[in-house]
Protein backbone atom coordinates (compact mmCIF):
# COMPACT_ATOMS: atom_id res chain seq x y z
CA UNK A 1 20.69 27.77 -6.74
CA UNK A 2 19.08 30.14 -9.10
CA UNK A 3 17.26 27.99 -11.40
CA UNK A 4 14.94 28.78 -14.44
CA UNK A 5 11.47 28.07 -11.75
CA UNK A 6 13.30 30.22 -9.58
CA UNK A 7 13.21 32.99 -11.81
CA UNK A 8 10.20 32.36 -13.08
CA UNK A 9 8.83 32.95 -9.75
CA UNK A 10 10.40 35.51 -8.63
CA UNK A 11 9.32 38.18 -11.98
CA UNK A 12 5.60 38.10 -13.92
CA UNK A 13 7.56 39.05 -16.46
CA UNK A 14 9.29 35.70 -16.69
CA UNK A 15 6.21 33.86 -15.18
CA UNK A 16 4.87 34.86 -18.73
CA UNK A 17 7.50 34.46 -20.63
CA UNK A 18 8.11 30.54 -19.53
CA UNK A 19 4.15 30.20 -19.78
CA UNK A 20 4.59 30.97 -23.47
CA UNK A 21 7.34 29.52 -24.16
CA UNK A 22 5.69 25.75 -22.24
CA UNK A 23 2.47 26.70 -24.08
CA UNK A 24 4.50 26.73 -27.31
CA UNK A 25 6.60 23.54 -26.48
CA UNK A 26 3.15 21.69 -25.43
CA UNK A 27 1.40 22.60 -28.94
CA UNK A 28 5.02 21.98 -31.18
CA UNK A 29 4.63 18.69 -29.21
CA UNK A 30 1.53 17.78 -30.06
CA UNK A 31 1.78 18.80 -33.76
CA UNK A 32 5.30 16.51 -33.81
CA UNK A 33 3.16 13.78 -32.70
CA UNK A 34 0.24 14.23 -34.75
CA UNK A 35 2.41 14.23 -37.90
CA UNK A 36 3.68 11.22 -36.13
CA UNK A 37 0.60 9.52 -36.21
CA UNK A 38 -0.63 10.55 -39.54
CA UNK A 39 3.20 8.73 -41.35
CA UNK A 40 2.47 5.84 -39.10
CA UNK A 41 -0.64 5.64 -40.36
CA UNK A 42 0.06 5.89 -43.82
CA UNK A 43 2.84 3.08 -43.75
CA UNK A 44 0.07 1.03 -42.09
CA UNK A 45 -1.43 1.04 -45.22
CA UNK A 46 -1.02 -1.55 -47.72
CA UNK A 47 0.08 0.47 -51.60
């Protein structure tokens, strides 16, 4: 089977190309769940 680690192994083209691309899924992550955090936060709070 010629999956997406496959190819990612097999080029260092597409070795970088699915480092960015994880790199940029890890840091839209961690923004999403920051902003998550900061709205929880604020309905914590009492008005």
């Amino acid at each position: 089977m010629n999956t997406a680690s496959n190819v990612a192994r097999s080029t260092p083209a597409a070795t970088t190309l699915f480092g960015k691309l994880r790199a940029l899924a890890l840091h839209a992550l961690n923004l999403h769940l920051q902003n998550c955090a900061v709205m929880a936060e604020a309905h914590r709070r009492p008005q």
